[in-house]
Protein backbone atom coordinates (compact mmCIF):
# COMPACT_ATOMS: atom_id res chain seq x y z
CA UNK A 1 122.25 95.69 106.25
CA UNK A 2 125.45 93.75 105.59
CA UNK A 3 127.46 95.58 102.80
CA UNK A 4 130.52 95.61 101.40
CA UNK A 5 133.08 97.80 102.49
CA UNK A 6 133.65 100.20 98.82
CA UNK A 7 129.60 100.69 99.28
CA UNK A 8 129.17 101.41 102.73
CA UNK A 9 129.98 105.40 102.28
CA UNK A 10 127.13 105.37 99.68
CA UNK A 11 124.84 104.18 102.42
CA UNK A 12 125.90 106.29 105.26
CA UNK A 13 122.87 108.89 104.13
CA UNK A 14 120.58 105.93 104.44
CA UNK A 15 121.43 105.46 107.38
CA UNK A 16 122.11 108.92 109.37
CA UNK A 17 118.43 109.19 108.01
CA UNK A 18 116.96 105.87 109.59
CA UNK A 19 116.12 104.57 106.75
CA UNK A 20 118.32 101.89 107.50
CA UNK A 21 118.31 100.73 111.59
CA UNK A 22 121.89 98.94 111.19
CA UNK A 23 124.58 98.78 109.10
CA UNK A 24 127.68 96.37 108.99
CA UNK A 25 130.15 97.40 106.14
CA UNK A 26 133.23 95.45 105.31
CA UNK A 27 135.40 93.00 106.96
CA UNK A 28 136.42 95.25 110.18
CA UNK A 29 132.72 95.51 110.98
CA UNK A 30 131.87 92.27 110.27
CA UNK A 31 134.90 90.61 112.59
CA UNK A 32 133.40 93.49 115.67
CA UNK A 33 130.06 92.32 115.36
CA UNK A 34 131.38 88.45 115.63
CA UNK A 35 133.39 89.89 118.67
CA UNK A 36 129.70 91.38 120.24
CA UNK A 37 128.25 88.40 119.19
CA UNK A 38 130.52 86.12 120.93
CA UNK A 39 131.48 84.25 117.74
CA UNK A 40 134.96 83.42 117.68
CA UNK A 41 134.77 81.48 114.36
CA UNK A 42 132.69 83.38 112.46
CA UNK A 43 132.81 84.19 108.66
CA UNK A 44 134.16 87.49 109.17
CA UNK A 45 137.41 85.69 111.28
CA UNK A 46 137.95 83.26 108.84
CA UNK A 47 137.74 85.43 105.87
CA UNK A 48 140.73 87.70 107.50
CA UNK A 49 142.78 84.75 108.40
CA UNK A 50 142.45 83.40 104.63
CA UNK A 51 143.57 87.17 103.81
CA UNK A 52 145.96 86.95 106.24
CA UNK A 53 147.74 83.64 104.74
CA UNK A 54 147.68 85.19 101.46
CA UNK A 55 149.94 87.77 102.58
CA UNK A 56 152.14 85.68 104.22
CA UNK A 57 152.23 82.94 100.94
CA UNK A 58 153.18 86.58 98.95
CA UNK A 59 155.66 87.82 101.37
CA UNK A 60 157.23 84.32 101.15
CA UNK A 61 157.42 84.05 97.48
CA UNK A 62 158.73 87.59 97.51
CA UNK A 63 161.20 86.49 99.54
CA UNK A 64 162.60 83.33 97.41
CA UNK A 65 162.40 85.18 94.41
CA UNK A 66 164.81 87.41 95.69
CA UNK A 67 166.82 84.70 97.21
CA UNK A 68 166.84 83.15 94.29
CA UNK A 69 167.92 85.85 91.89
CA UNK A 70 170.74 87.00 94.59
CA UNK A 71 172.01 83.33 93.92
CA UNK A 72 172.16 83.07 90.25
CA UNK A 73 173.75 86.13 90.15
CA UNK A 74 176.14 84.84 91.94
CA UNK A 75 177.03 81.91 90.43
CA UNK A 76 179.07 81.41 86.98
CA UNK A 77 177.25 81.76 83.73
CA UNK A 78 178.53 78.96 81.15
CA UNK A 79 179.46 80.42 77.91
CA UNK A 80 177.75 78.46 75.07
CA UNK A 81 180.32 76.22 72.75
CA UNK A 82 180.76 77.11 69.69
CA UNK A 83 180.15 74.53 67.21
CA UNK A 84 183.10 73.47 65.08
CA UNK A 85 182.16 73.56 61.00
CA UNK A 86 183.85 70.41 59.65
């Protein structure tokens, strides 16, 4: 059975009791039965390299954001003009 990774606890019993004769539960099991398998681009490997990117586009963004806020900080505010009543 291929399963998630949240649900694979709930069917441990299942299969300690051989009701089940395999289980693979979540992405670590998934990318070591590619790696038994022989697969080198399976689903499981490109699934954690998508994850993988995310984290780095996040970090990255993160990163500017704070970059960003160090420099306007820095730099002078203008003070609005006040508008002259005639």
């Amino acid at each position: 059975m291929i399963t998630s990774a949240q649900s694979a606890p709930i069917l441990q019993p299942y299969l300690q009791s051989r009701q089940l004769s395999g289980m693979i539960g979540g992405l670590i099991d998934g990318a070591a039965y590619d790696r038994l398998t022989g697969r080198t681009d399976g689903a499981a490997r490109r699934a954690w390299d998508s994850y993988q990117f995310g984290l780095i586009l996040v970090i990255l963004l993160i990163i500017l954001g704070g970059l960003f806020q160090s420099l306007a900080r820095l730099l002078p505010r203008r003070k609005p003009r006040k508008e002259v009543k005639a």
